[in-house]
C-alpha atoms as a PDB file:
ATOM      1  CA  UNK A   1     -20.426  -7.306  14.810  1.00  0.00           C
ATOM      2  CA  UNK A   2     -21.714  -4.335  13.132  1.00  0.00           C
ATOM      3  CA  UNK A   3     -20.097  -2.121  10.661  1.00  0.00           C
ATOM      4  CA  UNK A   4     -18.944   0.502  12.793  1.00  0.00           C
ATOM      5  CA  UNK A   5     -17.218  -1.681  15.088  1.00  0.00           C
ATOM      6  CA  UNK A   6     -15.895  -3.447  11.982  1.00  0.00           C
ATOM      7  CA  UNK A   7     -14.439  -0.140  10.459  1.00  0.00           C
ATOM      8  CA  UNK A   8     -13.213   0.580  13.956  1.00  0.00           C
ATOM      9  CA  UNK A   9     -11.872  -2.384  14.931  1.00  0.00           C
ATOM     10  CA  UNK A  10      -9.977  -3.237  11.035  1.00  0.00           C
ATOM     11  CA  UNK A  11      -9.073   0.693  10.980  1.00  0.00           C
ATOM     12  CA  UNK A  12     -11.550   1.460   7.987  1.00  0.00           C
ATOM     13  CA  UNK A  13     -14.153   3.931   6.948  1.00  0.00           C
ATOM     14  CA  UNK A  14     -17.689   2.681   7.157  1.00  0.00           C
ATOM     15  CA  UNK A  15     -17.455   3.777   3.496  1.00  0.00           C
ATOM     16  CA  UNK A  16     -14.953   1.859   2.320  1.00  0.00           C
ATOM     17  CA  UNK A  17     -16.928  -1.606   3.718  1.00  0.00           C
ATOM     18  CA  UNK A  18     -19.678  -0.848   1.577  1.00  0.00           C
ATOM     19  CA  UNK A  19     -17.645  -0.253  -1.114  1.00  0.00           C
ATOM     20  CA  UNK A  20     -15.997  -3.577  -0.585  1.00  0.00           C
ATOM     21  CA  UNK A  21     -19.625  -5.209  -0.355  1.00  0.00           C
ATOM     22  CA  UNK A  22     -20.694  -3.693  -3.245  1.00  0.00           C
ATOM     23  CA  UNK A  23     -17.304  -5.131  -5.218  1.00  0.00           C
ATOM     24  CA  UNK A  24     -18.167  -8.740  -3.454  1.00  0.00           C
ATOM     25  CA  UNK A  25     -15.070  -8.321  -1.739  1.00  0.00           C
ATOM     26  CA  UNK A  26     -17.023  -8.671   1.820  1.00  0.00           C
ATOM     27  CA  UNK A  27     -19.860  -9.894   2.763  1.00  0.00           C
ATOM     28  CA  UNK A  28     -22.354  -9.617   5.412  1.00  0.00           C
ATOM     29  CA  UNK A  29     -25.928 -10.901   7.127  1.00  0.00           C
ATOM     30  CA  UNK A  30     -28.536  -8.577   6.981  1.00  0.00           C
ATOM     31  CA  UNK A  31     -30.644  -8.078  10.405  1.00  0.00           C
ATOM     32  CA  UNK A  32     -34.540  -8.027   9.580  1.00  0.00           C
ATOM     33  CA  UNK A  33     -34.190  -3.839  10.241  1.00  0.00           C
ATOM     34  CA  UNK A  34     -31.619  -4.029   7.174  1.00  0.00           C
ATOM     35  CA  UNK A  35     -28.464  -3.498   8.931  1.00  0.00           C
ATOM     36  CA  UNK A  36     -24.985  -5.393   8.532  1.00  0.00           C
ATOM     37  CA  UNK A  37     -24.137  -7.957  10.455  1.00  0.00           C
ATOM     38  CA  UNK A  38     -19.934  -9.296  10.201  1.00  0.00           C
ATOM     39  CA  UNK A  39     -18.685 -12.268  11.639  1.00  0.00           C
ATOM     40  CA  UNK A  40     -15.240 -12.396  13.288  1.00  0.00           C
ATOM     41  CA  UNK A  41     -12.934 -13.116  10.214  1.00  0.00           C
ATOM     42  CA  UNK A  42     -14.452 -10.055   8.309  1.00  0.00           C
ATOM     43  CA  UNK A  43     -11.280  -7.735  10.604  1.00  0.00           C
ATOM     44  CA  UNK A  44      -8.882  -9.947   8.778  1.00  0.00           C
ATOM     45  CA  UNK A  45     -10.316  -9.862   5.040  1.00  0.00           C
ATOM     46  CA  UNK A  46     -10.624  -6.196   5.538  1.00  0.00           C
ATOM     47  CA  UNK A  47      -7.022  -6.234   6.914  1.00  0.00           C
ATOM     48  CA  UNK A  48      -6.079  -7.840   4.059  1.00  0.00           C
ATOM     49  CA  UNK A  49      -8.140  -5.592   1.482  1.00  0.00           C
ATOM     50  CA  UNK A  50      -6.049  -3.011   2.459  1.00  0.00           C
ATOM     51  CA  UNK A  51      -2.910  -4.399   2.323  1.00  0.00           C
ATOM     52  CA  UNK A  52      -4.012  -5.200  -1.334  1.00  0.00           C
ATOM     53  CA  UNK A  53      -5.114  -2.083  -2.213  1.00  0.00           C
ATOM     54  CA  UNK A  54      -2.431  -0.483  -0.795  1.00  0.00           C
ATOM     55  CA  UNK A  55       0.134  -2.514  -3.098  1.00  0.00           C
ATOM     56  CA  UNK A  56      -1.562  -1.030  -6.033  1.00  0.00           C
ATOM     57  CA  UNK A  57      -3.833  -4.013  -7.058  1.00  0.00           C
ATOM     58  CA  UNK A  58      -7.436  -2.692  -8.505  1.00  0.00           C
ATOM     59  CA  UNK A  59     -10.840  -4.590  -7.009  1.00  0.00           C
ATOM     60  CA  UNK A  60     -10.842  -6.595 -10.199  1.00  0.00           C
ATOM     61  CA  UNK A  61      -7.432  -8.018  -9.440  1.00  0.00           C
ATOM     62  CA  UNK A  62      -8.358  -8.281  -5.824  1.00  0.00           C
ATOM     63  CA  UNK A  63     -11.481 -10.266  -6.730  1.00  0.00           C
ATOM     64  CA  UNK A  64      -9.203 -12.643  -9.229  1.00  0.00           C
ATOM     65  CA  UNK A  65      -7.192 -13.421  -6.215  1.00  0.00           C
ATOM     66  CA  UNK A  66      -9.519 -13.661  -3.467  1.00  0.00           C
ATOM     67  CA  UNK A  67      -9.976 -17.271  -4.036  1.00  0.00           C
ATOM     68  CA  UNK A  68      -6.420 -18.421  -2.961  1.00  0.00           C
ATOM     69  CA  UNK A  69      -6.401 -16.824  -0.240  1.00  0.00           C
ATOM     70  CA  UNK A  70      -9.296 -18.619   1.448  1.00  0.00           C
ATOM     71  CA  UNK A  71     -10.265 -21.508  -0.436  1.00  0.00           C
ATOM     72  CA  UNK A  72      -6.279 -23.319  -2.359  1.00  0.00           C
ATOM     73  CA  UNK A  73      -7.599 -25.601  -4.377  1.00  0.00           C
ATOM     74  CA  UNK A  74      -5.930 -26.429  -7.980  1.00  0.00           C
ATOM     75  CA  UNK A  75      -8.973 -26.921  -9.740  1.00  0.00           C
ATOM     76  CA  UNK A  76     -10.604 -24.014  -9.507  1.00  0.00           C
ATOM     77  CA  UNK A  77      -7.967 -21.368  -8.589  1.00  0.00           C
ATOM     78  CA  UNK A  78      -5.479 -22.126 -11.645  1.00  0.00           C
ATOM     79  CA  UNK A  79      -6.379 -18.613 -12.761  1.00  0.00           C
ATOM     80  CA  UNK A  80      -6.662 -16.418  -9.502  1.00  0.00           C
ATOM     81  CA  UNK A  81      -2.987 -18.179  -8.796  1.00  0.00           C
ATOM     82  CA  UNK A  82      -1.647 -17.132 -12.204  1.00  0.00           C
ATOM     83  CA  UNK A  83      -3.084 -13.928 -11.373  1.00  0.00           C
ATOM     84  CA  UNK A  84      -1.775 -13.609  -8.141  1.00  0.00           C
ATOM     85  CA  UNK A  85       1.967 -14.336  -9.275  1.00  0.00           C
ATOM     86  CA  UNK A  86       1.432 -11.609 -11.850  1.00  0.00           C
ATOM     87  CA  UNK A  87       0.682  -9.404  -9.321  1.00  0.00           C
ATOM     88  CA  UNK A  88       3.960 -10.220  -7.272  1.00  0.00           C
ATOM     89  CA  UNK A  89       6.080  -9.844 -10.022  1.00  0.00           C
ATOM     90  CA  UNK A  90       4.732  -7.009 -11.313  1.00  0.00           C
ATOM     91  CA  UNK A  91       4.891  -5.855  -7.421  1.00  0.00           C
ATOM     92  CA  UNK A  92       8.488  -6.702  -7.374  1.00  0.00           C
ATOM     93  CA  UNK A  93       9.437  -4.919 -10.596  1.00  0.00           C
ATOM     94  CA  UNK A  94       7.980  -1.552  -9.086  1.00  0.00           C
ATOM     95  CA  UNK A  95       9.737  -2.284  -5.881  1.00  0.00           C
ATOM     96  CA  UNK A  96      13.124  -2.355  -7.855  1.00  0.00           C
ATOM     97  CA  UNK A  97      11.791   0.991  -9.795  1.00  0.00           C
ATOM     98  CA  UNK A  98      11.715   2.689  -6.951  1.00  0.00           C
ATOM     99  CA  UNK A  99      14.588   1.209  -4.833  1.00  0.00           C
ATOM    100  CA  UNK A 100      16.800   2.467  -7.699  1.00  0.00           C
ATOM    101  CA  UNK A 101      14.857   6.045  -7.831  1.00  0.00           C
ATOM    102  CA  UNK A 102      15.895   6.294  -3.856  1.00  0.00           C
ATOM    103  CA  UNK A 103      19.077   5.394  -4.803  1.00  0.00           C
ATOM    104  CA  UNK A 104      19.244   8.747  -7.001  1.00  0.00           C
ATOM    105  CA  UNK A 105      17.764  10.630  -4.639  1.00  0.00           C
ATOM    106  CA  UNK A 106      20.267   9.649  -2.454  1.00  0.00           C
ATOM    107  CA  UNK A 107      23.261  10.520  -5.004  1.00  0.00           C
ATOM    108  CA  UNK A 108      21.713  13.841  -5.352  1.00  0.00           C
ATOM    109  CA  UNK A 109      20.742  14.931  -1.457  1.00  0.00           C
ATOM    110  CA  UNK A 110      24.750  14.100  -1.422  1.00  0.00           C
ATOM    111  CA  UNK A 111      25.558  16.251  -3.806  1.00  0.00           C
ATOM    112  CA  UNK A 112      23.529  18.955  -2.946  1.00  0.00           C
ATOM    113  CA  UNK A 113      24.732  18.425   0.379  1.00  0.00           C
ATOM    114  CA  UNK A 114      28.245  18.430   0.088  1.00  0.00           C
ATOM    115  CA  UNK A 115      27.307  22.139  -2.161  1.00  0.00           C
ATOM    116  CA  UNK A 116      25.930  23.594   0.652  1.00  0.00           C
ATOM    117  CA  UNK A 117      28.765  22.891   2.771  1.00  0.00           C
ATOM    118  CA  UNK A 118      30.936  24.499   0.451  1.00  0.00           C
ATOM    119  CA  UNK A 119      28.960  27.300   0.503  1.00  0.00           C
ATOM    120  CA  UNK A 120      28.902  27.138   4.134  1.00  0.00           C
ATOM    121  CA  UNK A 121      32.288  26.776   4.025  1.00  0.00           C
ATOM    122  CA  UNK A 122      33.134  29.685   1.664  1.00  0.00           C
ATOM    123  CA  UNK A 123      30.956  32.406   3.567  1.00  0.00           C
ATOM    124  CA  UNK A 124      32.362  31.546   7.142  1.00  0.00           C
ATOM    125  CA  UNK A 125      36.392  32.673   5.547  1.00  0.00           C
ATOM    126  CA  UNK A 126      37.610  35.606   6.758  1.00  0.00           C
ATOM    127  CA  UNK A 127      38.840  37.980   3.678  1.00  0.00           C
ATOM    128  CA  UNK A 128      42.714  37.625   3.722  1.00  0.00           C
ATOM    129  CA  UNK A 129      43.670  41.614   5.030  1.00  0.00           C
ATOM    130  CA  UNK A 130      47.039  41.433   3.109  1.00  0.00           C
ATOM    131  CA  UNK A 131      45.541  40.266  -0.482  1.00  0.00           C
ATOM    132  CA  UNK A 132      42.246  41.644  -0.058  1.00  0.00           C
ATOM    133  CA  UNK A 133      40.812  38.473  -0.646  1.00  0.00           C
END
């Protein structure tokens, strides 16, 4: 397939699959006019290129990882597996960062909340005729 239907069909730019070329995150077969030529499993990597980027990981990390995902083998992915678990935990940590900052922001929508009704509360009382208040 060409790159267009690539982008189209993986929900990419055109410019992000030559960026990913030009990291050696994809590849491609050039046609004798020069253009790019992707084989079927190219929608998946790019699937999962985005997932990846999307969790934070750089295209250095990405390309430290790559290997396991296509090619296990204990001899020569020892260090994109190390790297990979790195990236989970450290994935996992910011997952708990920010599970406990939408917990706060929960505690304080409440609050705020529960203010406003108050208020609401407050302005819809009729002034008492015999106190004046």
């Amino acid at each position: 397939m060409r790159i267009g239907e690539l982008a189209e069909r993986a929900g990419a730019s055109v410019r992000s699959l030559r960026y990913y070329e030009e990291q050696g995150l994809l590849t491609s077969q050039r046609s004798p006019s020069g253009q790019r030529h992707y084989d079927e499993y190219a929608v998946e990597r790019v699937l999962l290129l985005k997932r990846l980027y999307a969790a934070g990981l750089t295209s250095s990390v990405i390309t430290e990882v790559l290997p396991c995902t296509y090619a296990p083998s204990i001899e020569t992915n020892d260090h994109a597996f190390e790297r990979m678990t790195a990236e989970r935990d450290r994935l996992a940590a910011h997952i708990a960062e920010l599970t406990e900052t939408l917990g706060s922001l929960d505690r304080v929508i409440a609050m705020n909340r529960r203010w406003r009704a108050e208020q609401d509360a407050g302005s819809n009382r009729r002034p008492d005729t015999a106190t004046g208040a």
